[in-house]
Protein backbone atom coordinates (compact mmCIF):
# COMPACT_ATOMS: atom_id res chain seq x y z
CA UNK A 1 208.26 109.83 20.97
CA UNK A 2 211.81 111.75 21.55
CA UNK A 3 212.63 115.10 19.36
CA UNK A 4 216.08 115.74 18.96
CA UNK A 5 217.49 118.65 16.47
CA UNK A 6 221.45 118.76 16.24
CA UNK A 7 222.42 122.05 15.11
CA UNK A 8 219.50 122.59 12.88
CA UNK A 9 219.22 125.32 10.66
CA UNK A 10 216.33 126.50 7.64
CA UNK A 11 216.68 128.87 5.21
CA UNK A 12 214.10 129.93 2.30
CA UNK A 13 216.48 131.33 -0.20
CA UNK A 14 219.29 133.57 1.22
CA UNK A 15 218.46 133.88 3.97
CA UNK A 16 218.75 131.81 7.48
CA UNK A 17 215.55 131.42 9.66
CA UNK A 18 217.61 130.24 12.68
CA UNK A 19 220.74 128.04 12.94
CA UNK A 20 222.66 125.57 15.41
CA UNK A 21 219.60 124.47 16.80
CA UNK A 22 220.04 121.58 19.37
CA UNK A 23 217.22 121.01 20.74
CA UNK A 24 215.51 117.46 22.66
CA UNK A 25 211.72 117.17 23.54
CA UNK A 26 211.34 114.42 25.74
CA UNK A 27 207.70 112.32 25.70
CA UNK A 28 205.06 114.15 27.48
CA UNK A 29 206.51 117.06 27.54
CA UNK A 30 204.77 120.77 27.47
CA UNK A 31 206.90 122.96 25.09
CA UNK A 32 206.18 126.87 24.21
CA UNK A 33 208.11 128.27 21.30
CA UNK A 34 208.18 132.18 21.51
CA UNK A 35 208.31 134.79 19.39
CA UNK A 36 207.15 137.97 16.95
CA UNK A 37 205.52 137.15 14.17
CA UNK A 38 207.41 136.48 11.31
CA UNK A 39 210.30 135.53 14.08
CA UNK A 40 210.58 131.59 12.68
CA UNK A 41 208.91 130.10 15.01
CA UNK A 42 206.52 128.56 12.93
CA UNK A 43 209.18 127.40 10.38
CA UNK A 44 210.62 125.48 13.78
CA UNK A 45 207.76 123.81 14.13
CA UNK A 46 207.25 122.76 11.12
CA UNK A 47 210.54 121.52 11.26
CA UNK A 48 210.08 119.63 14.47
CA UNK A 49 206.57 117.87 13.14
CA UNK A 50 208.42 116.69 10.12
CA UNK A 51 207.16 119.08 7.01
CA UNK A 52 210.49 120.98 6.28
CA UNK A 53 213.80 119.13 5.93
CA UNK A 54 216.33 121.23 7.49
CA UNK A 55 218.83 123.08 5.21
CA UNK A 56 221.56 121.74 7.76
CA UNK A 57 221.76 119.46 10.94
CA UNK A 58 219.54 116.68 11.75
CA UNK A 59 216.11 116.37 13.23
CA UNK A 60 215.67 112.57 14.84
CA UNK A 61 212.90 110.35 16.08
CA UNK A 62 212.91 108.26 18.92
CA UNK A 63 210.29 105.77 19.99
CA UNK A 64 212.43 104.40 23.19
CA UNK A 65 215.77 103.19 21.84
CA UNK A 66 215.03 103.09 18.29
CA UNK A 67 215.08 105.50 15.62
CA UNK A 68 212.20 106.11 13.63
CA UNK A 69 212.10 106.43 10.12
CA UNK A 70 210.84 109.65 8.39
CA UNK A 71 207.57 108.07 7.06
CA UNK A 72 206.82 106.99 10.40
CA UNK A 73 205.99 109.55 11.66
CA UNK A 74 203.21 111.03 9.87
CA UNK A 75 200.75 108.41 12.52
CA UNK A 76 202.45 109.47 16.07
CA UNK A 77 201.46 112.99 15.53
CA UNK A 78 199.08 116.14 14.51
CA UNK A 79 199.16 119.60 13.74
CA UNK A 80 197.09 122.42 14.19
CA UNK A 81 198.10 125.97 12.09
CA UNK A 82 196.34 129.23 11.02
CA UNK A 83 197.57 128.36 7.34
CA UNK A 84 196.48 124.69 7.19
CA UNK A 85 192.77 124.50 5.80
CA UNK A 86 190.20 122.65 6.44
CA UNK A 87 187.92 120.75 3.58
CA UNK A 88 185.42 123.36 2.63
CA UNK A 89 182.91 121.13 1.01
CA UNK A 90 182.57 119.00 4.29
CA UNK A 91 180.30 119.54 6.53
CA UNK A 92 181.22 119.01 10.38
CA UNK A 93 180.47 115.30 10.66
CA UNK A 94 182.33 114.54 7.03
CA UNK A 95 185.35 116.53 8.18
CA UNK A 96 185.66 114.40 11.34
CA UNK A 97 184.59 110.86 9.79
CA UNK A 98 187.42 111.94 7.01
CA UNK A 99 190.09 112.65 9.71
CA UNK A 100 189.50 109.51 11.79
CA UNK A 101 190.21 107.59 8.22
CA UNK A 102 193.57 108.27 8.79
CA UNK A 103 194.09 108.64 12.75
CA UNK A 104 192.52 106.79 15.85
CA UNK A 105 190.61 108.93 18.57
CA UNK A 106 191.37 109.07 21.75
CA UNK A 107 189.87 106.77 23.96
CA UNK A 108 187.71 105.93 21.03
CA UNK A 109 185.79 108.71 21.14
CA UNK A 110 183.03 108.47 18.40
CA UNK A 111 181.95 110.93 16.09
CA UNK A 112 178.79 111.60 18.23
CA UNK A 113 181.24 112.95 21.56
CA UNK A 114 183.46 114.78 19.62
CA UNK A 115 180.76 116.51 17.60
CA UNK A 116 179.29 117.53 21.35
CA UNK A 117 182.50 118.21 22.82
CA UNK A 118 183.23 120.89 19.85
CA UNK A 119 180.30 122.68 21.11
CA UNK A 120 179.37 122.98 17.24
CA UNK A 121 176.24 120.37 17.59
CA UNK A 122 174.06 122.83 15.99
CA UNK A 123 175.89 123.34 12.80
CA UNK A 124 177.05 119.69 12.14
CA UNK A 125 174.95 119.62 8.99
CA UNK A 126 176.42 122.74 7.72
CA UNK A 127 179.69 123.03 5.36
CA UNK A 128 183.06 124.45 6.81
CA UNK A 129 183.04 126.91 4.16
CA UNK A 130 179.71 128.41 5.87
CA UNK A 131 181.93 128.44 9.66
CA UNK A 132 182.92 131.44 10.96
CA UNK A 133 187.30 131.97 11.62
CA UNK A 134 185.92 131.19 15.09
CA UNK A 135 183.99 127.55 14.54
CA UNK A 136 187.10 126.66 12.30
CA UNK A 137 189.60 127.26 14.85
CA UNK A 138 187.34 124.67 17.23
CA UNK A 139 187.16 122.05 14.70
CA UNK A 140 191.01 122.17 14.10
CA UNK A 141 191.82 122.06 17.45
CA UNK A 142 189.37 119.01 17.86
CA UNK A 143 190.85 116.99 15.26
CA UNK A 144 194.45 117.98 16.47
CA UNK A 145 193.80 116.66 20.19
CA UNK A 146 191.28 114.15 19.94
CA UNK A 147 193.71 112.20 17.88
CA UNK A 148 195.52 109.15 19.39
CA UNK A 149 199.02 110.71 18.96
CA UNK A 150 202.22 110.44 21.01
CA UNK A 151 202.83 114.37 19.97
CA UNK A 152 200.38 117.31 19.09
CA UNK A 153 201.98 120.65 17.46
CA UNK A 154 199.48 123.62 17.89
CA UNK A 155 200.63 126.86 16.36
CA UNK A 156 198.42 129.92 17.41
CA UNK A 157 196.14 127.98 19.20
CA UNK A 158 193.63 130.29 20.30
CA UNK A 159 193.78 132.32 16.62
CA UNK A 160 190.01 133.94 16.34
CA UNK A 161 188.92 132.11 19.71
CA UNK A 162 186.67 134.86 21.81
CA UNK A 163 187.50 134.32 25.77
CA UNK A 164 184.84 131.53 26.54
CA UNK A 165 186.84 129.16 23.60
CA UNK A 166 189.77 129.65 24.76
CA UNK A 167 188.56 128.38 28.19
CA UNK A 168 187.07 125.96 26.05
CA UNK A 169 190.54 125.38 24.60
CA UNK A 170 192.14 125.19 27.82
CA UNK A 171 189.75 122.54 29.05
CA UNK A 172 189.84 119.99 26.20
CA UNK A 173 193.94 120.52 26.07
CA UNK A 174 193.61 119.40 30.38
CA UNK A 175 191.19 116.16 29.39
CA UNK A 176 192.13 114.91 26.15
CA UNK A 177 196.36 115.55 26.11
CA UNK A 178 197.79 115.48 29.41
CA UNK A 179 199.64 112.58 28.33
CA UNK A 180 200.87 113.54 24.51
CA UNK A 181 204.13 116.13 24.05
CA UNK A 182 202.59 119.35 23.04
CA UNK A 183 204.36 122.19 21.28
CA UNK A 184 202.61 125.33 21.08
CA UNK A 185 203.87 128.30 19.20
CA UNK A 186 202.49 131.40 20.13
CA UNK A 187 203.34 135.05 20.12
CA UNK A 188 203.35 135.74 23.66
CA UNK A 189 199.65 134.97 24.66
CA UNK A 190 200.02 133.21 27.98
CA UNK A 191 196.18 131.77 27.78
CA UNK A 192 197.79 129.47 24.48
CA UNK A 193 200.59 128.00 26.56
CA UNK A 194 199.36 128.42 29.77
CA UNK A 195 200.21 124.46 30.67
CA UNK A 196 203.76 124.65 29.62
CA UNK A 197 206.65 123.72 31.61
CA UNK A 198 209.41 124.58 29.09
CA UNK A 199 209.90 128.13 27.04
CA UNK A 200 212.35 128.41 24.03
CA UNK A 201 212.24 131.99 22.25
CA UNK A 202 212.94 131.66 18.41
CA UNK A 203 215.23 134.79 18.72
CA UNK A 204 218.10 132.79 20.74
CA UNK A 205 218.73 131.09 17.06
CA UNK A 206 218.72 133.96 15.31
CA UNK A 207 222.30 134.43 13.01
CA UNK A 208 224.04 137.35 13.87
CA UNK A 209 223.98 138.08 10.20
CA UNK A 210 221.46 136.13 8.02
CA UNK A 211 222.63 136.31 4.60
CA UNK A 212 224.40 134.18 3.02
């Protein structure tokens, strides 16, 4: 699936995010957006995975030649965010079984594999709102790249991973989504974006003068 923003722009009340964005993510491709926090970056991705509208310009979907309309995309992609919670009733195996509803896995990976590849076998009985910041973050990023999507969005990645996840991280981003466009956002921590081939910092969209 093709991205392509013609001079997009977001703003939450007054005041502009970013503007004249023109931006195209081509399939497969490996994108890090950069910046501070509380830069916009996240507000661009949202943007991009289709959960803002854009207060001007255009965002577009391409499968090939043809456009895609805006409620088909919700099956061609998945998103993984700090602010995005998980079901805190379900235990491991209910909050994968529940996903898989609604996507396909990758290479049909059952519930079994996944639950082993999480590294979380020993607490598959036990309810998310028991996990640690830690065992969240792992279960999010399983459900976001196990997923049989044309394009995973991943903002803060390796939020409250210690050094042996984000390996971990690194690993199942290598086997499971060499194929799928990824967009990372990240503040500057090489070890989430690591795999990138393209950088676009936030700050270039900035308006000189944001009110308005």
């Amino acid at each position: 699936m093709k991205i392509i923003l013609e001079k997009a722009g977001k703003k939450f009340y007054r005041e502009w995010i970013f503007r004249n964005v023109d931006l195209s993510i081509q399939p497969s491709e490996k994108i890090a957006i950069l910046g501070a926090n509380g830069s916009g970056k996240s507000t661009l991705l949202q943007l991009l995975a289709g959960a803002f509208i854009p207060t001007e310009g255009a965002v577009s979907y391409y499968s090939g030649d043809n456009k895609l309309d805006a409620e088909q995309i919700f099956a061609r992609v998945t998103i993984s965010a700090p602010y995005l919670d998980l079901i805190e009733e379900y235990n491991l195996e209910e909050i994968l079984d529940f996903h898989f509803r609604f996507k396909k896995a990758v290479n049909t990976i059952s519930t079994e594999e996944m639950i082993q590849i999480s590294g979380l076998s020993a607490s598959r009985k036990k309810m998310m709102k028991y996990f640690s910041s830690g065992m969240k973050q792992r279960v999010k990023l399983i459900l976001a790249l196990l997923s049989d999507v044309e394009v995973v969005f991943l903002d803060e990645p390796c939020s409250n991973l210690d050094r042996s996840s984000i390996e971990w991280y690194q690993e199942l981003v290598k086997n499971y989504a060499a194929n799928k466009t990824i967009i990372v956002c990240s503040n500057s921590q090489s070890e989430e974006y690591s795999f990138c081939t393209r950088e676009i910092n936030v700050m270039s969209f900035k308006p000189a003068f944001s009110m308005q």
